[in-house]
PDB file of N, CA and C in Angstrom:
ATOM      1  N   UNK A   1     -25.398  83.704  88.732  1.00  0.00           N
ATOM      2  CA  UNK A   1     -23.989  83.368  88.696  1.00  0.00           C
ATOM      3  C   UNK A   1     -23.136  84.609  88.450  1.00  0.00           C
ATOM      4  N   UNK A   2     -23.802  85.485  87.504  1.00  0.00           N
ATOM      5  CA  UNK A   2     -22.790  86.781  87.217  1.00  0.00           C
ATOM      6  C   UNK A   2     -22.394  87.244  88.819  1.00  0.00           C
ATOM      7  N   UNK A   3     -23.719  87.714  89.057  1.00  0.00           N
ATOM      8  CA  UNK A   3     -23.557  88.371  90.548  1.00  0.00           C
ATOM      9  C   UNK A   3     -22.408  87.696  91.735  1.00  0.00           C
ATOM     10  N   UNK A   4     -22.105  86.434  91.489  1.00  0.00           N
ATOM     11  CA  UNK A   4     -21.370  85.675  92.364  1.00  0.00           C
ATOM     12  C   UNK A   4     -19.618  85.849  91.546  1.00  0.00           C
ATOM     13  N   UNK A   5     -19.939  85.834  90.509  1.00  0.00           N
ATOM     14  CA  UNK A   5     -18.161  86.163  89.584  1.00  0.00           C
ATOM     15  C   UNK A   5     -17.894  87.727  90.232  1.00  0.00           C
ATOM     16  N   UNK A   6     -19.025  88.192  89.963  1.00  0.00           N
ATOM     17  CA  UNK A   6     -18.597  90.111  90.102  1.00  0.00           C
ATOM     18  C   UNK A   6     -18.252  90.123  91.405  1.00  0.00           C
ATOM     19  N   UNK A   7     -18.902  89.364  92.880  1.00  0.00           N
ATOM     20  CA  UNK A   7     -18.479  89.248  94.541  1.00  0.00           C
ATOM     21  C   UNK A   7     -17.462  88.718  94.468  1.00  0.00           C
ATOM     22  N   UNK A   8     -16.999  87.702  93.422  1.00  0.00           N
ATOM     23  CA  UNK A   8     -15.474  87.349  94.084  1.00  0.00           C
ATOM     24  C   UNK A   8     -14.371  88.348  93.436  1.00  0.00           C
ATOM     25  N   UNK A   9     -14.511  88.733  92.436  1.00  0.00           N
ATOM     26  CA  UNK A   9     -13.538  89.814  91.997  1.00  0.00           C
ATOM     27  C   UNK A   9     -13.320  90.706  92.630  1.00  0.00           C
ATOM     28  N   UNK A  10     -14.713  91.403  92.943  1.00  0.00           N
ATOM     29  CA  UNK A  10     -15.085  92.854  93.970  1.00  0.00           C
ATOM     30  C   UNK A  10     -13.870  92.512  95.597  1.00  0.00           C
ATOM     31  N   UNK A  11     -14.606  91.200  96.479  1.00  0.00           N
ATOM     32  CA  UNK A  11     -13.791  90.803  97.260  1.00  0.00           C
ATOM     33  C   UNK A  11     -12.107  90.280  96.610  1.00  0.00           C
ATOM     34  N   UNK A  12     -11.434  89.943  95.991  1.00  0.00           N
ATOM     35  CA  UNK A  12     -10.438  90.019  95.630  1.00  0.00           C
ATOM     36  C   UNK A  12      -9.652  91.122  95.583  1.00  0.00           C
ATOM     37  N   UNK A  13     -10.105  92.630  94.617  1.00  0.00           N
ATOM     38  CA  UNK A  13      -9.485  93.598  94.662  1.00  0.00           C
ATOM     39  C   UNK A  13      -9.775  94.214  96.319  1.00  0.00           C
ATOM     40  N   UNK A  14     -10.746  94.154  97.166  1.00  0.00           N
ATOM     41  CA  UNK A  14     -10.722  94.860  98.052  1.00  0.00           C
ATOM     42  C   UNK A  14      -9.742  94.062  98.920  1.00  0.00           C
ATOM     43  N   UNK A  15      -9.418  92.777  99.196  1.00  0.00           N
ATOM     44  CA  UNK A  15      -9.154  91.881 100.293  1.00  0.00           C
ATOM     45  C   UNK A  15      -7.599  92.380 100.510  1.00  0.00           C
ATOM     46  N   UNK A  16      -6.606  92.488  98.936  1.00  0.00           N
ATOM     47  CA  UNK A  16      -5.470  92.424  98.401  1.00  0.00           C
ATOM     48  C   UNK A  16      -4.817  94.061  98.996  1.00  0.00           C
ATOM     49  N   UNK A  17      -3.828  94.061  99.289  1.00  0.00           N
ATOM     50  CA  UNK A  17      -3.016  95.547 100.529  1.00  0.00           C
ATOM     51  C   UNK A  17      -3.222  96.286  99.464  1.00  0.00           C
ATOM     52  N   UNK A  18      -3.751  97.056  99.252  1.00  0.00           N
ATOM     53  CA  UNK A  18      -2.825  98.515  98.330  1.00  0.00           C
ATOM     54  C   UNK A  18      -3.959  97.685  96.539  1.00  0.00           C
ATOM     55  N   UNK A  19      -5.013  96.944  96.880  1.00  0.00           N
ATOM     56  CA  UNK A  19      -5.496  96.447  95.764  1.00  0.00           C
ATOM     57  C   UNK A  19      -6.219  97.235  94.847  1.00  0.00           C
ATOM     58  N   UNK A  20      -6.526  97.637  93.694  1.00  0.00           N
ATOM     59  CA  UNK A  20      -6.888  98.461  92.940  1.00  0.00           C
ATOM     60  C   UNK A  20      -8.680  97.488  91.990  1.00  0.00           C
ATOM     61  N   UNK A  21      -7.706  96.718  91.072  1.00  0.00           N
ATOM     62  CA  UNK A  21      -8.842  96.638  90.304  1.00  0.00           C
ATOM     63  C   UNK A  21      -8.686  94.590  90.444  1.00  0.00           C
ATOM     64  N   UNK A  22      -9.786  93.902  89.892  1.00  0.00           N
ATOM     65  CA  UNK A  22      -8.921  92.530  89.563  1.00  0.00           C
ATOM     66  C   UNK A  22     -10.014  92.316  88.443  1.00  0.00           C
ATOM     67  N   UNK A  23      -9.649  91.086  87.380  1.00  0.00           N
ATOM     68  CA  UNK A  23     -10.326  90.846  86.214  1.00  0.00           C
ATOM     69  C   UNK A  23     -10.124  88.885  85.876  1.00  0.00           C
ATOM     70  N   UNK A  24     -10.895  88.567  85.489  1.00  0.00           N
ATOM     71  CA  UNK A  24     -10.800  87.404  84.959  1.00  0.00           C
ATOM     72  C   UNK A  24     -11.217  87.494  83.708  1.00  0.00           C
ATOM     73  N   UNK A  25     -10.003  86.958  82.849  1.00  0.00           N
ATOM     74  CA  UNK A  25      -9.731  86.786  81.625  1.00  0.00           C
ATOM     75  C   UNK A  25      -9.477  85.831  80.993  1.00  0.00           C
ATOM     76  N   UNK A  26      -9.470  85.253  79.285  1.00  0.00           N
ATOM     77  CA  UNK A  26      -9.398  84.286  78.971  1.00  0.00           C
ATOM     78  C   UNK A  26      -7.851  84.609  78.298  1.00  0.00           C
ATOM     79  N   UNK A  27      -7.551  83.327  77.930  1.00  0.00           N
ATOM     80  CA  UNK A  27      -5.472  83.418  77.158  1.00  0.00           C
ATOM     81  C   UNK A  27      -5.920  83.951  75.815  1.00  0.00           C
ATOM     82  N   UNK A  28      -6.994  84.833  75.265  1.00  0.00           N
ATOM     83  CA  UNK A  28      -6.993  85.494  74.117  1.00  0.00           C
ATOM     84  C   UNK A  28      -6.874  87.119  74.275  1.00  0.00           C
ATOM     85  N   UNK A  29      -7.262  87.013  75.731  1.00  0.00           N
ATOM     86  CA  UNK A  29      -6.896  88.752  76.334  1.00  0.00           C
ATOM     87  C   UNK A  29      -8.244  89.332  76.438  1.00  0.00           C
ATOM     88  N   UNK A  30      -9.248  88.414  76.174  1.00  0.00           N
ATOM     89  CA  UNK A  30     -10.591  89.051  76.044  1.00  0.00           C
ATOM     90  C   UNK A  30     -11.090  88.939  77.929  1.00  0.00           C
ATOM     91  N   UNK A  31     -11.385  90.207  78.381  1.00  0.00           N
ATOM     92  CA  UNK A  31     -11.916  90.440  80.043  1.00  0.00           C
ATOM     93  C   UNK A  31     -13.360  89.894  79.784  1.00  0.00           C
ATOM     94  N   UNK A  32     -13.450  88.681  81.203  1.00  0.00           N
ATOM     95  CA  UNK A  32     -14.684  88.103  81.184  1.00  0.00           C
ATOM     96  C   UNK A  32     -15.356  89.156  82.082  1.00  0.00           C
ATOM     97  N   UNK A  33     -14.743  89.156  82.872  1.00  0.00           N
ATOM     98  CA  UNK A  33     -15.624  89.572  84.529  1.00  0.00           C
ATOM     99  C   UNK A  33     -14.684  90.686  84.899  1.00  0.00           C
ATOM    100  N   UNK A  34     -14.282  91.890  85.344  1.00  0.00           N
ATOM    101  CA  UNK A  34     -13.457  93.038  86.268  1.00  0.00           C
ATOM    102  C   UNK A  34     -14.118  93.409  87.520  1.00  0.00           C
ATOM    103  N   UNK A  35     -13.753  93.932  87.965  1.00  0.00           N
ATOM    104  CA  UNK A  35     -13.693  94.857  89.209  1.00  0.00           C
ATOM    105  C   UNK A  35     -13.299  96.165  89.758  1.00  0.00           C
ATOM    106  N   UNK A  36     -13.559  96.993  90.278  1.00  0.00           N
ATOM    107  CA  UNK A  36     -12.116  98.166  90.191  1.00  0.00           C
ATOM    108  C   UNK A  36     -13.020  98.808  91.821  1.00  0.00           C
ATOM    109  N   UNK A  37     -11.763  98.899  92.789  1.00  0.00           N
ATOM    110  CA  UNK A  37     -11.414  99.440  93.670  1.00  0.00           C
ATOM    111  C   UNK A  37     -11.208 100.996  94.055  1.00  0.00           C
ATOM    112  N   UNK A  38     -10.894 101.369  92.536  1.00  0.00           N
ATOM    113  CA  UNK A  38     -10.302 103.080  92.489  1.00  0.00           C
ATOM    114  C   UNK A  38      -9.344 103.078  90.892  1.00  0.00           C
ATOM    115  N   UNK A  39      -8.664 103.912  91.231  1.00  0.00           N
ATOM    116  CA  UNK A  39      -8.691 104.750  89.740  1.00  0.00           C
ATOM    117  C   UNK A  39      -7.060 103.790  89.361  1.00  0.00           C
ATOM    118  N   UNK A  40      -6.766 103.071  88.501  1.00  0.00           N
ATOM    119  CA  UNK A  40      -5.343 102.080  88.227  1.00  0.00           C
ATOM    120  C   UNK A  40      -5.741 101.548  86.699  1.00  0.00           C
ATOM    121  N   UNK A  41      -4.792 100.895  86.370  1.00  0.00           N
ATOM    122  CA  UNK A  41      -5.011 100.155  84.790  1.00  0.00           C
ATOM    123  C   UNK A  41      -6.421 100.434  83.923  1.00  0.00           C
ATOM    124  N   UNK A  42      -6.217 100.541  82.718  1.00  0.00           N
ATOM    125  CA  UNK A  42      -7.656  99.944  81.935  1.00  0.00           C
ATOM    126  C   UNK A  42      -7.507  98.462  81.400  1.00  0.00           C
ATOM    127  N   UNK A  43      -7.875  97.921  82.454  1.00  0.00           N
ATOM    128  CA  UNK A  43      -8.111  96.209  82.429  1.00  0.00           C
ATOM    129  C   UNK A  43      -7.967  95.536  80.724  1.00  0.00           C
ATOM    130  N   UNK A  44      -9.228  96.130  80.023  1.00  0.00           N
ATOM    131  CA  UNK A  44      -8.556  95.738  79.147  1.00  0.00           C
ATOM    132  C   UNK A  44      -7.909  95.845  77.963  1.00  0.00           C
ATOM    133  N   UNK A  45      -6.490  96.606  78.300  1.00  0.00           N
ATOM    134  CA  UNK A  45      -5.678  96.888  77.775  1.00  0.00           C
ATOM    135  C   UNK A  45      -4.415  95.880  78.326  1.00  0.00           C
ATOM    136  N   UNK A  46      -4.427  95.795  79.717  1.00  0.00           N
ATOM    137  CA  UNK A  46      -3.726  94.866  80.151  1.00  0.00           C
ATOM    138  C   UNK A  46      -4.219  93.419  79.824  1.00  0.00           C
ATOM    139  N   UNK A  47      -5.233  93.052  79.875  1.00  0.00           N
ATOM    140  CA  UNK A  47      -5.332  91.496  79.309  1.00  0.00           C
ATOM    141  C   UNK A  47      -5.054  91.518  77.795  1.00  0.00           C
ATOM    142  N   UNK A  48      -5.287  92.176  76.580  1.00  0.00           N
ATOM    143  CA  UNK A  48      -4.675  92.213  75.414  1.00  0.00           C
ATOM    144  C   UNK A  48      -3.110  92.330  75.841  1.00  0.00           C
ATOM    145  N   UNK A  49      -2.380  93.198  76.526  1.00  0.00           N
ATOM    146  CA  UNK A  49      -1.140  92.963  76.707  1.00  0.00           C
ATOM    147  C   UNK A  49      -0.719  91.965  77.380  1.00  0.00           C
ATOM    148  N   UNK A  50      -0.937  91.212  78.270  1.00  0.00           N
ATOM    149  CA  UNK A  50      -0.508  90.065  79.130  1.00  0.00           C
ATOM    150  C   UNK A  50      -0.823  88.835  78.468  1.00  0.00           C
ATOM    151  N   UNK A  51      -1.921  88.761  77.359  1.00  0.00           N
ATOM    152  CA  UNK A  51      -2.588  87.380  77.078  1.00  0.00           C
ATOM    153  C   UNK A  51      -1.226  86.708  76.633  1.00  0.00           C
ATOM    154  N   UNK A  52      -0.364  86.994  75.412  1.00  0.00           N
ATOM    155  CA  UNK A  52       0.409  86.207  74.430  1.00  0.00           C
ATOM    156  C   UNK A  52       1.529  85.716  75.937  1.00  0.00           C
ATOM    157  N   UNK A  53       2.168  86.750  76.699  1.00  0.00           N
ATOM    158  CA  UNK A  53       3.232  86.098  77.595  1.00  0.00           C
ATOM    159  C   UNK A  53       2.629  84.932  78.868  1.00  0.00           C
ATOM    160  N   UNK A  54       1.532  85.019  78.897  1.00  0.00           N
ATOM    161  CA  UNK A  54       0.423  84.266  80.037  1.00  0.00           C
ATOM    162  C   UNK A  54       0.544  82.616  78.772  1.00  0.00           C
ATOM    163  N   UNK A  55       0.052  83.057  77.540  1.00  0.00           N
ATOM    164  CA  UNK A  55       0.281  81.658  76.867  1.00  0.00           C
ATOM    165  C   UNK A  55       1.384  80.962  76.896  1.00  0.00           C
ATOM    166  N   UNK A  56       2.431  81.670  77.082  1.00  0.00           N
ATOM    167  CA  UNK A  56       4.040  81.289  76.207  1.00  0.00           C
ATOM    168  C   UNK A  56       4.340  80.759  77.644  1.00  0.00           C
ATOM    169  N   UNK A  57       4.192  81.361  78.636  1.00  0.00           N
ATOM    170  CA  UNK A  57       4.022  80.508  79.928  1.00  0.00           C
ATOM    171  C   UNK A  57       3.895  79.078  80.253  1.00  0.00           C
ATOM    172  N   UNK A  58       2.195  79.443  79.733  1.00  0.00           N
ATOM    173  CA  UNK A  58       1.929  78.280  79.827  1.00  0.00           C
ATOM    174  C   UNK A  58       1.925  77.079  78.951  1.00  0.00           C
ATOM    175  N   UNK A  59       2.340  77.140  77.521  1.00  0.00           N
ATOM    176  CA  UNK A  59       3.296  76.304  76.540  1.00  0.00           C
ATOM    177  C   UNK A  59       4.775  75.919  76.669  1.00  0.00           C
ATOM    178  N   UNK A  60       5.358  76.787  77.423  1.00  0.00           N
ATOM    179  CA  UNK A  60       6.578  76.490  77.773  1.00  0.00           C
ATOM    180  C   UNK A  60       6.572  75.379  78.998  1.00  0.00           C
ATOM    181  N   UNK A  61       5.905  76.107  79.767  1.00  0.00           N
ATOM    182  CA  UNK A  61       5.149  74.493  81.305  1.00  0.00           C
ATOM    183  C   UNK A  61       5.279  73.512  80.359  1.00  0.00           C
ATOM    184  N   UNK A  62       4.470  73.232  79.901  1.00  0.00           N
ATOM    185  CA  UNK A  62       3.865  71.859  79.174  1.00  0.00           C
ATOM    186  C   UNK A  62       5.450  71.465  78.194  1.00  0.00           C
ATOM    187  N   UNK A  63       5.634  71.713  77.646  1.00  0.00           N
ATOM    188  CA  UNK A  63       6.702  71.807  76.700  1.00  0.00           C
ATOM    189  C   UNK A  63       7.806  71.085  77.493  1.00  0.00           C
ATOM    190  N   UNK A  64       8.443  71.742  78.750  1.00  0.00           N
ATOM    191  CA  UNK A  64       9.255  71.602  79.616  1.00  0.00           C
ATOM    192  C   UNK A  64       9.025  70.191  80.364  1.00  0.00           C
ATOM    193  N   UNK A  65       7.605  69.829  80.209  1.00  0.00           N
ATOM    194  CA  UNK A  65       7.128  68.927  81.727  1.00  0.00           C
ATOM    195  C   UNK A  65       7.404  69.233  82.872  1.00  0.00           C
ATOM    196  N   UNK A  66       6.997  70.480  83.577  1.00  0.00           N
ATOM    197  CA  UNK A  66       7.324  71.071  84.370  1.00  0.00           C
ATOM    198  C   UNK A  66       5.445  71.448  85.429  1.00  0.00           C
ATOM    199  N   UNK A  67       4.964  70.398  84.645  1.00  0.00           N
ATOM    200  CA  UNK A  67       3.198  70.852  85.035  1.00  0.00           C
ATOM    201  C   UNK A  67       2.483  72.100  85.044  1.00  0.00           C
ATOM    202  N   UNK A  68       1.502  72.151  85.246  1.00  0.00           N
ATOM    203  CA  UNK A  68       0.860  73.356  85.159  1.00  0.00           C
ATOM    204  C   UNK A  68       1.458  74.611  86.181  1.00  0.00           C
ATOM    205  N   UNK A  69       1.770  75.726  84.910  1.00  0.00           N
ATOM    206  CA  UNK A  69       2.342  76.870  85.960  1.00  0.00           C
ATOM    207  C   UNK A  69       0.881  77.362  86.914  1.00  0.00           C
ATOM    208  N   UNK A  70       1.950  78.102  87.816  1.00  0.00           N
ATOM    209  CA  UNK A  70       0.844  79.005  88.486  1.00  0.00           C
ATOM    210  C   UNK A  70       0.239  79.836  88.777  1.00  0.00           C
ATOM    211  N   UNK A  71       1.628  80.780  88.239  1.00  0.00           N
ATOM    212  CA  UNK A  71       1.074  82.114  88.174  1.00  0.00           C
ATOM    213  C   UNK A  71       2.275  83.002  87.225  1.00  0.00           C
ATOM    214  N   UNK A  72       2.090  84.133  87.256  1.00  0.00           N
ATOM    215  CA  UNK A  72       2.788  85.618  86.729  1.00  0.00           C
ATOM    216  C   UNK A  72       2.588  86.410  87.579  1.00  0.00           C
ATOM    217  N   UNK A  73       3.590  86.882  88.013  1.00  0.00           N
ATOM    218  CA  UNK A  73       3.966  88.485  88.014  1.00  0.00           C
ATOM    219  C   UNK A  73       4.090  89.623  87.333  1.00  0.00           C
ATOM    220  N   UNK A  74       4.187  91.048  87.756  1.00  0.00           N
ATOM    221  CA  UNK A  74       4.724  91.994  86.726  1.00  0.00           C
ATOM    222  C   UNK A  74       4.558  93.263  87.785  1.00  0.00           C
ATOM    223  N   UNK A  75       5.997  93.668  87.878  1.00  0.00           N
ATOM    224  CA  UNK A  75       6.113  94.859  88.616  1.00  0.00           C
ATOM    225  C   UNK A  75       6.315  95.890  87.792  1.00  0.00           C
ATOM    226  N   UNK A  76       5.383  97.060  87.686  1.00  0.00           N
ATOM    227  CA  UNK A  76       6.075  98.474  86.620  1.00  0.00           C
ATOM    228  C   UNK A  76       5.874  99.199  87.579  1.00  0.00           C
ATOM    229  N   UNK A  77       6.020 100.526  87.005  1.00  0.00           N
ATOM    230  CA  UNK A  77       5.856 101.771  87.340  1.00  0.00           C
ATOM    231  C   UNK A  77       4.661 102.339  88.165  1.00  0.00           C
ATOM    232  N   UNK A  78       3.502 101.958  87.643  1.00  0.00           N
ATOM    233  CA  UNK A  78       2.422 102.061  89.028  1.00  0.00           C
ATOM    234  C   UNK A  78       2.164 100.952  89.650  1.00  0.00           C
ATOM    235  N   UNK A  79       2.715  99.984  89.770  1.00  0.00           N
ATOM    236  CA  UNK A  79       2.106  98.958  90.356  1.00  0.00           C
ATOM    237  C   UNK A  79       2.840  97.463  90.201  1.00  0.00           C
ATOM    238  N   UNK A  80       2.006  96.910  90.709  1.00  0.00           N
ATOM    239  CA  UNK A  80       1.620  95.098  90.441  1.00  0.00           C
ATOM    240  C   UNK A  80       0.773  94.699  90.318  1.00  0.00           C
ATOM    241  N   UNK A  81       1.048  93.312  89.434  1.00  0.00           N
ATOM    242  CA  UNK A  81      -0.515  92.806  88.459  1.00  0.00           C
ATOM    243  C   UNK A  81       0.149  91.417  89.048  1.00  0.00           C
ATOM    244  N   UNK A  82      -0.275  90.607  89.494  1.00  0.00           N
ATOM    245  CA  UNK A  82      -0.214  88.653  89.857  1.00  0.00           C
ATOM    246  C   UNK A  82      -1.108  88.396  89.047  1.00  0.00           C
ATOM    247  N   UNK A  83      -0.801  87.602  88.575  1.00  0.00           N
ATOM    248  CA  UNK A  83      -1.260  86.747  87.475  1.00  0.00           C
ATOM    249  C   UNK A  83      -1.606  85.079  87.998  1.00  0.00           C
ATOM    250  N   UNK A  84      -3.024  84.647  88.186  1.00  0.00           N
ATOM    251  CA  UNK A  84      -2.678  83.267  88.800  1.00  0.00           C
ATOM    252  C   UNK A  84      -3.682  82.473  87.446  1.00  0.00           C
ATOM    253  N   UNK A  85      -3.638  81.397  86.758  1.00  0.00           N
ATOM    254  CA  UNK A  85      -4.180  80.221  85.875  1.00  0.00           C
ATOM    255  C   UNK A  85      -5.125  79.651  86.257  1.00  0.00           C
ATOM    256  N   UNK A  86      -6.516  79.776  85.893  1.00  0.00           N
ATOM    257  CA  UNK A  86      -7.501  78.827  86.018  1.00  0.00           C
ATOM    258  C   UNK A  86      -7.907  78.277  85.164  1.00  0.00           C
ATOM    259  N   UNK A  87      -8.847  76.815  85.313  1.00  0.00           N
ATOM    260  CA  UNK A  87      -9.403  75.870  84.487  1.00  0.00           C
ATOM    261  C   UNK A  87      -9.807  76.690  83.428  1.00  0.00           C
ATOM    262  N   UNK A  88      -9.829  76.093  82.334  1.00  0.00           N
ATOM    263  CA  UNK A  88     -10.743  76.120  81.083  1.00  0.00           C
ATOM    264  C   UNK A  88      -9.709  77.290  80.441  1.00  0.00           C
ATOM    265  N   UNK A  89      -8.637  77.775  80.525  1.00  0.00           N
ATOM    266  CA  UNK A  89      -7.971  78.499  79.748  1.00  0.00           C
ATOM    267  C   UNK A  89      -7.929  80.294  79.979  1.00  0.00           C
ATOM    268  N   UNK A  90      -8.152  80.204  81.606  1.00  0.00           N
ATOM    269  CA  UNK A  90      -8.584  81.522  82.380  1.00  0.00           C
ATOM    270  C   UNK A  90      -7.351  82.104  83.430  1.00  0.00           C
ATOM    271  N   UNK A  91      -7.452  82.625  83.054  1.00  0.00           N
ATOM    272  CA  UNK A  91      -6.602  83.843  84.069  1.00  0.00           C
ATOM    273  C   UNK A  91      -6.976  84.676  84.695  1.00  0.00           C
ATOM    274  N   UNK A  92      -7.358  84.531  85.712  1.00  0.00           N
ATOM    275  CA  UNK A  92      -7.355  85.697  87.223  1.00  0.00           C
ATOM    276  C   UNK A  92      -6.083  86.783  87.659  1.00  0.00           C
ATOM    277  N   UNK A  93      -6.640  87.746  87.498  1.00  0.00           N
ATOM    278  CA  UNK A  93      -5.654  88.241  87.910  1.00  0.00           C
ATOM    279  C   UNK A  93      -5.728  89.816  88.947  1.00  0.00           C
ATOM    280  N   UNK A  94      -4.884  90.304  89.531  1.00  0.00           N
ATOM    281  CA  UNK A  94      -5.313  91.508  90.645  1.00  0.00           C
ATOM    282  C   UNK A  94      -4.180  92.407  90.380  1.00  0.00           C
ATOM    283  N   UNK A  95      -4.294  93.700  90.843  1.00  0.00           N
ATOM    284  CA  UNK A  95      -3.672  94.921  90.593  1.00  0.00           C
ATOM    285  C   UNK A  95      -3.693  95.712  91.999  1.00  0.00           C
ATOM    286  N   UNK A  96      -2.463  95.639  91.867  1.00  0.00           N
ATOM    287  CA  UNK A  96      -2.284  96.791  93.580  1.00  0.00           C
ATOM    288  C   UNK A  96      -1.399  97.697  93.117  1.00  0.00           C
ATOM    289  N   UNK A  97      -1.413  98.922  94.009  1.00  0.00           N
ATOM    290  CA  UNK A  97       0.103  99.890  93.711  1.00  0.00           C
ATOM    291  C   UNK A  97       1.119  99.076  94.363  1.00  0.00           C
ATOM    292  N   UNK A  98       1.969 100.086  94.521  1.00  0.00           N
ATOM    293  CA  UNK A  98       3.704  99.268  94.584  1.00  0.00           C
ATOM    294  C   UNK A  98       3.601  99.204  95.851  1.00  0.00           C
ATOM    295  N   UNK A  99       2.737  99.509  96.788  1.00  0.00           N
ATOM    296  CA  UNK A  99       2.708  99.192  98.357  1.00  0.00           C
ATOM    297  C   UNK A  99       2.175  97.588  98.196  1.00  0.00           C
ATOM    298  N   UNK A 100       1.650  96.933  97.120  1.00  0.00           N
ATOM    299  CA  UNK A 100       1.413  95.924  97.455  1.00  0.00           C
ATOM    300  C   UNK A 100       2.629  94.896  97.546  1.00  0.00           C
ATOM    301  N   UNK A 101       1.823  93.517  98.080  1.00  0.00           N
ATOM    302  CA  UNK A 101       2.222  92.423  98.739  1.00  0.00           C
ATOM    303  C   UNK A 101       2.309  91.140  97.663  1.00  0.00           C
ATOM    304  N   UNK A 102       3.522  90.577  96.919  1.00  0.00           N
ATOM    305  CA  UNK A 102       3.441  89.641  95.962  1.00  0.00           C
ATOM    306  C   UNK A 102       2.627  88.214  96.346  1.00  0.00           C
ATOM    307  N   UNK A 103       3.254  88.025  97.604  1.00  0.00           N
ATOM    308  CA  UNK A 103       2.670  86.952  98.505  1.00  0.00           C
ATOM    309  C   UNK A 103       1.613  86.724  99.125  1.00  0.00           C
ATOM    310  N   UNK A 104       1.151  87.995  99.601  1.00  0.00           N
ATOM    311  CA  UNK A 104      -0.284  87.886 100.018  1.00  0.00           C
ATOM    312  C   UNK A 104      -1.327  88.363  99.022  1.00  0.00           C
ATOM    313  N   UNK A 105      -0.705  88.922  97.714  1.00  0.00           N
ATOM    314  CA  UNK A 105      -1.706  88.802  96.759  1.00  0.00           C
ATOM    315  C   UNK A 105      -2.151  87.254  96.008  1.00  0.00           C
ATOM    316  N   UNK A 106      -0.951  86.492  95.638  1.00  0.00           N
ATOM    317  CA  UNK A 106      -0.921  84.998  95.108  1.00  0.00           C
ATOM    318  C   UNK A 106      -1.932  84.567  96.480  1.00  0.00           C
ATOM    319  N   UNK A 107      -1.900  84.280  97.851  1.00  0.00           N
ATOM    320  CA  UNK A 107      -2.789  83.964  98.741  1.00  0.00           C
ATOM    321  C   UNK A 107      -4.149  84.439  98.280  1.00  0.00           C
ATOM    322  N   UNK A 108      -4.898  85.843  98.093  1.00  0.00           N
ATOM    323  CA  UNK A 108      -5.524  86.445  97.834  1.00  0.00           C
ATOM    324  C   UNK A 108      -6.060  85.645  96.417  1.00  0.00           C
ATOM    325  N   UNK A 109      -5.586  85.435  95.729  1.00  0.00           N
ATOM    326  CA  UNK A 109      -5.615  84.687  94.107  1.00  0.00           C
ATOM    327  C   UNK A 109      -6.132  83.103  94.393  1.00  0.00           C
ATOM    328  N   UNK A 110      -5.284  82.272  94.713  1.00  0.00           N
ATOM    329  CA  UNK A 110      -5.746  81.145  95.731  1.00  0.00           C
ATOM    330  C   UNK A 110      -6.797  80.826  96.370  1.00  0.00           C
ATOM    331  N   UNK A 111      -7.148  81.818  96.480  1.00  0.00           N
ATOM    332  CA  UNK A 111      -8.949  81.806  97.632  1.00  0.00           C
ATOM    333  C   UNK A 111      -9.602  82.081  96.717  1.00  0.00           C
ATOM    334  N   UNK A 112     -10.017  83.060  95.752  1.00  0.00           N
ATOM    335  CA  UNK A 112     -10.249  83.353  94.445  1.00  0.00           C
ATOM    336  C   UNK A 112     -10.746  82.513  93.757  1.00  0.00           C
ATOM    337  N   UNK A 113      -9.493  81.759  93.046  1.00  0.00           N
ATOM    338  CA  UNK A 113     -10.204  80.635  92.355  1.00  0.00           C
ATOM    339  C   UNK A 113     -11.251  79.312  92.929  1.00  0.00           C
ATOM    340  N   UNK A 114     -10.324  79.259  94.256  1.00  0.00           N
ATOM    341  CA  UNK A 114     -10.762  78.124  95.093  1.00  0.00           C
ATOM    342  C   UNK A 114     -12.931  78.522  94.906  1.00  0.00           C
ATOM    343  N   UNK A 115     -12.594  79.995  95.312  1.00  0.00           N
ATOM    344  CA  UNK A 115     -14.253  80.595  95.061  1.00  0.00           C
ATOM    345  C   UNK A 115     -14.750  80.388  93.670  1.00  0.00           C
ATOM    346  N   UNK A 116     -14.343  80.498  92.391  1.00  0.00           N
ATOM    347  CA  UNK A 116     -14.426  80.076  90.870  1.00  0.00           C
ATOM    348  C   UNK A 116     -14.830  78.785  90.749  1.00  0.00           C
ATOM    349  N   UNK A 117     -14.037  78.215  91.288  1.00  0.00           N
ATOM    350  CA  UNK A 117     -14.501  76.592  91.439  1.00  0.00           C
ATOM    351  C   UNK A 117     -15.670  76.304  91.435  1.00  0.00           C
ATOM    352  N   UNK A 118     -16.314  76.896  92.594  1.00  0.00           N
ATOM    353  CA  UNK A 118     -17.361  76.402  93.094  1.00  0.00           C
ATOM    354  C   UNK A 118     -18.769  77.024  92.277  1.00  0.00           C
ATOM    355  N   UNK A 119     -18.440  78.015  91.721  1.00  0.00           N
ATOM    356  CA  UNK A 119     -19.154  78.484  91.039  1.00  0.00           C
ATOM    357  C   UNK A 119     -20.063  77.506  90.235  1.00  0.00           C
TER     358      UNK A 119
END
C-alpha cells in the first residue's frame, strides 16, 4: 500500500504544470506520505503551517452549514500550494511555482483522491 500512496503523490506532483513537490497530511500538520519533483518547500514546515487555517476551514464549513469544504489555496512568493480535504481528517495537497495552474491543479487533486479512495 505504501508503494501505491508514494505513485499517487509522485504522479500528482509530476502530472500538475510547473508541479514541484505534493504531500498528504493529517489537520495536526503531521506529513503522512510526500513527494518532491525538484528543489521547492520543506513539506513539513508547510503542513505545521497550513494545519490550524485547513481546520478553521473546515469548522467554519460545518459551523456555517455550508457542507464539506473543498479545498485551499495559497499564492506566495515562490509559488502555489492547493489544498484539497480528504476522508478521515486528511489533506492532500500539491506545490507548483507561480507558472502554475489553480484549476488544473484542484483537477489534478480530484483524480488524486479519487486514487486514495481506492486505496
Amino acid at each position: 500500500m505504501a508503494a501505491d500512496l508514494e505513485g499517487t503523490l509522485a504522479d500528482l506532483a509530476r502530472t500538475v504544470r510547473s508541479g514541484q513537490r505534493a504531500v498528504l497530511m493529517d489537520l495536526d500538520g503531521v506529513p503522512i506520505e510526500q513527494a518532491a519533483q525538484g528543489p521547492g518547500a520543506d513539506l513539513e514546515s508547510v503542513a505545521a503551517e497550513y494545519a490550524a487555517p485547513l481546520r478553521q476551514a473546515q469548522s467554519l464549513a460545518a459551523e456555517l452549514e455550508l457542507g464539506a469544504p473543498l479545498g485551499y489555496s495559497v499564492r506566495g512568493t515562490g509559488g502555489l500550494f492547493v489544498f484539497a480535504f480528504a476522508p478521515g481528517d486528511l489533506v492532500l495537497a500539491v506545490e507548483a511555482d507561480s507558472a502554475g495552474l489553480r484549476g488544473q491543479m484542484r483537477q489534478a487533486l480530484i483524480r488524486a483522491l479519487g486514487q486514495l479512495r481506492d486505496l
